[in-house]
C-alpha atoms as a PDB file:
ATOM      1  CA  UNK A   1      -4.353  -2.594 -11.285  1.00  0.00           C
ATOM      2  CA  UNK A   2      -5.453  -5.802 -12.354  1.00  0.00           C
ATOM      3  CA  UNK A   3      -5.940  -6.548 -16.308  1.00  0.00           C
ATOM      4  CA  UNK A   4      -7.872  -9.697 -18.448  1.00  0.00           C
ATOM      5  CA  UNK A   5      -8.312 -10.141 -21.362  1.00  0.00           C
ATOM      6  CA  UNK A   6     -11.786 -10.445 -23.374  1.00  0.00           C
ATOM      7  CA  UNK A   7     -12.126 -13.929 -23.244  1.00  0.00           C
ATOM      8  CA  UNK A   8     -11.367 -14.121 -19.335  1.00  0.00           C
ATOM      9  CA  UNK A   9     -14.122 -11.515 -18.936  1.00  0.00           C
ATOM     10  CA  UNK A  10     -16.893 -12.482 -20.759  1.00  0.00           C
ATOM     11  CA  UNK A  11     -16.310 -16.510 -19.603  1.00  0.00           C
ATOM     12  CA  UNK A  12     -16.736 -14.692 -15.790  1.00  0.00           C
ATOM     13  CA  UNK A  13     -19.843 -12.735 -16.765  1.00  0.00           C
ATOM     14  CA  UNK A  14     -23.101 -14.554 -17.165  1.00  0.00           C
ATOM     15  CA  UNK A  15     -25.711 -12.617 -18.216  1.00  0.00           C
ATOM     16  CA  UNK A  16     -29.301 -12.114 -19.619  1.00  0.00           C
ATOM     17  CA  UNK A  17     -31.354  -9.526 -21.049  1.00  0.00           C
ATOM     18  CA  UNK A  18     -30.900  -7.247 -24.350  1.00  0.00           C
ATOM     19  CA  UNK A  19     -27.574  -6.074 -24.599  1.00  0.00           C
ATOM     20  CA  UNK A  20     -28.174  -3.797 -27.461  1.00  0.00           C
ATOM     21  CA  UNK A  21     -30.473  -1.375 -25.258  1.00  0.00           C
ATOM     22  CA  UNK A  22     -28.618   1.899 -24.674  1.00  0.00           C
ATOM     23  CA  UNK A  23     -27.505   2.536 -21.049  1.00  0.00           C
ATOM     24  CA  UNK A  24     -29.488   4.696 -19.108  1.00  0.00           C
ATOM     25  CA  UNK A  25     -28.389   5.095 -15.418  1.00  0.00           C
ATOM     26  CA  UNK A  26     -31.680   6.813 -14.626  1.00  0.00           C
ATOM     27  CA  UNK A  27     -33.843   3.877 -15.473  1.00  0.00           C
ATOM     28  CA  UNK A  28     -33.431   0.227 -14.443  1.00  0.00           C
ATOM     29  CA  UNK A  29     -32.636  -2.198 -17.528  1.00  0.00           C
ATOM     30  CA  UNK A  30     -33.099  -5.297 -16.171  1.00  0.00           C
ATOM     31  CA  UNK A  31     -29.817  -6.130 -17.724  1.00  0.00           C
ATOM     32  CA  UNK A  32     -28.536  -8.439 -15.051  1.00  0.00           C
ATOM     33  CA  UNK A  33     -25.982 -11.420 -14.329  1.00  0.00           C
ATOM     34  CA  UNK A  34     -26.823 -14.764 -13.130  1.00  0.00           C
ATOM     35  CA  UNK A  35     -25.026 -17.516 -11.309  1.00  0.00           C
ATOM     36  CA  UNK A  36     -22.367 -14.468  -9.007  1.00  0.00           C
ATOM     37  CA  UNK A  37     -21.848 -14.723  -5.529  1.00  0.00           C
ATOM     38  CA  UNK A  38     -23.441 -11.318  -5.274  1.00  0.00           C
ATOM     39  CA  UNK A  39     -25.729 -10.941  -8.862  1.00  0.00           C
ATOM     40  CA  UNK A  40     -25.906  -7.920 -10.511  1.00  0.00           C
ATOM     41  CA  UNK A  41     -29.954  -7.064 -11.294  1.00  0.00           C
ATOM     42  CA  UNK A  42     -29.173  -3.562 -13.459  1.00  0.00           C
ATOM     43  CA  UNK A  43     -26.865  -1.573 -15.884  1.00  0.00           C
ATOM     44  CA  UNK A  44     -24.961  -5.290 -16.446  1.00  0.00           C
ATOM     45  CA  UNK A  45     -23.691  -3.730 -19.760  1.00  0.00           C
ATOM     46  CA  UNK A  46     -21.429  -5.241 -22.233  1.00  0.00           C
ATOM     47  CA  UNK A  47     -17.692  -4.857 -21.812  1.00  0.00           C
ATOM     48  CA  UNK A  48     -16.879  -5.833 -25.782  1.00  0.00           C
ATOM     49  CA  UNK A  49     -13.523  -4.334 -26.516  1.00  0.00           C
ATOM     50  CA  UNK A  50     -10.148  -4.899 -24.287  1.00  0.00           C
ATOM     51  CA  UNK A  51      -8.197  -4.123 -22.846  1.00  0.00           C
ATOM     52  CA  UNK A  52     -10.131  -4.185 -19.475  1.00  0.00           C
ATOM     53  CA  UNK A  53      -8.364  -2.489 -16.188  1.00  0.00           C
ATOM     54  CA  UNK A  54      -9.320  -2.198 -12.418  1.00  0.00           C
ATOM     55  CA  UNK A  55      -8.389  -0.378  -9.844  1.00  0.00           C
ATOM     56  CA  UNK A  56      -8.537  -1.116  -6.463  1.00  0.00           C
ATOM     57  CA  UNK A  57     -10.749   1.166  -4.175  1.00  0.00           C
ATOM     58  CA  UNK A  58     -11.813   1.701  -0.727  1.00  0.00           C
ATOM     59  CA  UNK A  59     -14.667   3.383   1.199  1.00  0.00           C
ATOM     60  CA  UNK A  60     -14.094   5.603   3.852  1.00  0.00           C
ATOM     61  CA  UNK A  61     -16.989   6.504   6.398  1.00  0.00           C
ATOM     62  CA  UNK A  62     -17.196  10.477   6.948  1.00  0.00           C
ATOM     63  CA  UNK A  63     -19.164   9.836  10.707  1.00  0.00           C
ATOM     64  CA  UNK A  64     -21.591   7.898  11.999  1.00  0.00           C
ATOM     65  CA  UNK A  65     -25.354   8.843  12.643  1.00  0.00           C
ATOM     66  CA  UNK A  66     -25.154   7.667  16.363  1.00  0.00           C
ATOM     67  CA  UNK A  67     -23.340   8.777  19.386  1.00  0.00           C
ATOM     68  CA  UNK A  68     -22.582  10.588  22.141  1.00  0.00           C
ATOM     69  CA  UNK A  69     -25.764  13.402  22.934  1.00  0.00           C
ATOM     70  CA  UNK A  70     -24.666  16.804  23.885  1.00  0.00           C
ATOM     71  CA  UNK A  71     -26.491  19.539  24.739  1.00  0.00           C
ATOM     72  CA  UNK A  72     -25.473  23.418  23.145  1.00  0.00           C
ATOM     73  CA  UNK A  73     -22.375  23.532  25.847  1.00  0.00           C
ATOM     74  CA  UNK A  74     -20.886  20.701  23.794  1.00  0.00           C
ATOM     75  CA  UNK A  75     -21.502  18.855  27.474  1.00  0.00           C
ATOM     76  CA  UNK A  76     -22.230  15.114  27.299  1.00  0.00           C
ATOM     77  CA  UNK A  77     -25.398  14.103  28.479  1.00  0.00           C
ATOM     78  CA  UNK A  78     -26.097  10.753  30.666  1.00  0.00           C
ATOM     79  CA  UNK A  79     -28.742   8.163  30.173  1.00  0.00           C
ATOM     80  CA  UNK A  80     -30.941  10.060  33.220  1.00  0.00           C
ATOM     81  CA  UNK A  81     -30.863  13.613  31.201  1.00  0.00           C
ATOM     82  CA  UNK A  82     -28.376  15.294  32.880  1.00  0.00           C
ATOM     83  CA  UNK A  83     -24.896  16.738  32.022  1.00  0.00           C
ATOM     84  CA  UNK A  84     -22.202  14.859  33.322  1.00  0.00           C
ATOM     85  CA  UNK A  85     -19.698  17.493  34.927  1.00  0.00           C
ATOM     86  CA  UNK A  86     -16.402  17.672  33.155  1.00  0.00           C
ATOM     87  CA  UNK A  87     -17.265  15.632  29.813  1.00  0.00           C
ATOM     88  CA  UNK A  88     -17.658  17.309  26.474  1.00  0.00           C
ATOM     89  CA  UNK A  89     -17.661  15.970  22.991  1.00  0.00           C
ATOM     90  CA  UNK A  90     -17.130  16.895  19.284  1.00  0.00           C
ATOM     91  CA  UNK A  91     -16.853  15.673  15.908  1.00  0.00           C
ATOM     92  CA  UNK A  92     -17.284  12.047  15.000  1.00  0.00           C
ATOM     93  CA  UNK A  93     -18.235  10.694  18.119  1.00  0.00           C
ATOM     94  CA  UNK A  94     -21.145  13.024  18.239  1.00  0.00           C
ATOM     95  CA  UNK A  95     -24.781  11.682  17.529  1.00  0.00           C
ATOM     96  CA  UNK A  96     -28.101  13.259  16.868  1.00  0.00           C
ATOM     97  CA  UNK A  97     -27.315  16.095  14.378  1.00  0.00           C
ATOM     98  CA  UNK A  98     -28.232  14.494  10.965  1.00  0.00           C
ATOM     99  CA  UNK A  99     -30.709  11.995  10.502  1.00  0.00           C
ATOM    100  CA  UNK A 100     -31.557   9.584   7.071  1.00  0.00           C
ATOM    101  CA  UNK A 101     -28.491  12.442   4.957  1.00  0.00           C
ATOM    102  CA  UNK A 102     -26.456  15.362   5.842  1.00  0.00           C
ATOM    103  CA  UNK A 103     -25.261  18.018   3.752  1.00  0.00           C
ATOM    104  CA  UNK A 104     -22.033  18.408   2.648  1.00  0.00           C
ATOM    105  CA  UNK A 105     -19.215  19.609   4.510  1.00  0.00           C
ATOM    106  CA  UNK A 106     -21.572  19.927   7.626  1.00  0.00           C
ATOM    107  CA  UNK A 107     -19.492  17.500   9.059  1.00  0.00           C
ATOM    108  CA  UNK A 108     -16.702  19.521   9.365  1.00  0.00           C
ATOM    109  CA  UNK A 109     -18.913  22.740  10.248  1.00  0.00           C
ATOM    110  CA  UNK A 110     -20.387  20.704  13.398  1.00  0.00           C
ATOM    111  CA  UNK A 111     -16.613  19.324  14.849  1.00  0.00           C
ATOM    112  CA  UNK A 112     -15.444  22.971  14.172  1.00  0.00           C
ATOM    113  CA  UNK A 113     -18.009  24.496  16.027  1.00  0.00           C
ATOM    114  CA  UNK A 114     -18.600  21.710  18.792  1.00  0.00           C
ATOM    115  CA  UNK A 115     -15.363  21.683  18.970  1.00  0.00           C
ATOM    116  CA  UNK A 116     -14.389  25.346  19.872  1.00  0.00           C
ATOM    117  CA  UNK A 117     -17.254  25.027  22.296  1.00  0.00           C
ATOM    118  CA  UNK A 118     -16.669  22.045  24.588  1.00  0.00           C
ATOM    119  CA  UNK A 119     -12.950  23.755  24.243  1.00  0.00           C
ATOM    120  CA  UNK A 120     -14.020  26.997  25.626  1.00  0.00           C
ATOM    121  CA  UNK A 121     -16.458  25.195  27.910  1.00  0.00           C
ATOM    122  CA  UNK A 122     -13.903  22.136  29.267  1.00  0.00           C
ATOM    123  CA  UNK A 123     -11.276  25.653  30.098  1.00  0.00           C
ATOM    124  CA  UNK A 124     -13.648  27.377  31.998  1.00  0.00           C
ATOM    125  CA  UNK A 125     -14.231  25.052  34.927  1.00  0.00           C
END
């Protein structure tokens, strides 16, 4: 957690616009910050009263959009069209199911189900 205190802050925020206008996050403001290495063009409101904290955070990345095609056998399927004998995928590594959003938890229904499939599948041969 990192801390500052009110004068740190506000010397570190440049900023323009009217900082009396209430904040609405379903309407741009305008309220920005000028002179950042990455600026700020909305919802710059006014941090006034200290102490300020910050935690530090991380994204994580659920699956990718691309990858490997399958067909309904969970069998991987090479550049020409075909299934190549042997291979099967699931999960992550699988591309072609969502496009643009995905619902959620669908991520987990598709390696479940992929996954008990190119299992049953991969046994069988």
């Amino acid at each position: 957690m990192l801390n500052w205190s009110d004068g740190e802050f506000q010397s570190e925020r440049p900023r323009h616009g009217d900082d009396d206008l209430a904040f609405n996050p379903n309407i741009k403001d305008g309220k920005g910050t000028t002179g950042l290495e990455v600026p700020k063009s909305n919802w710059a409101t006014k941090l006034d009263t200290p102490p300020y904290s910050a935690y530090a955070v991380t994204c994580g990345i659920t699956f990718t959009f691309g990858g490997l095609r399958i067909d309904e056998q969970a069998q991987v399927i090479a550049h020409g069209g075909a299934p190549i004998p042997g291979l099967y995928a699931a999960g992550e590594l699988v591309g072609g199911l969502f496009y643009h959003n995905y619902p959620g938890g669908s991520g987990l229904t598709a390696g479940t189900v992929f996954g008990r499939i190119a299992g049953e599948n991969s046994t069988s041969e």
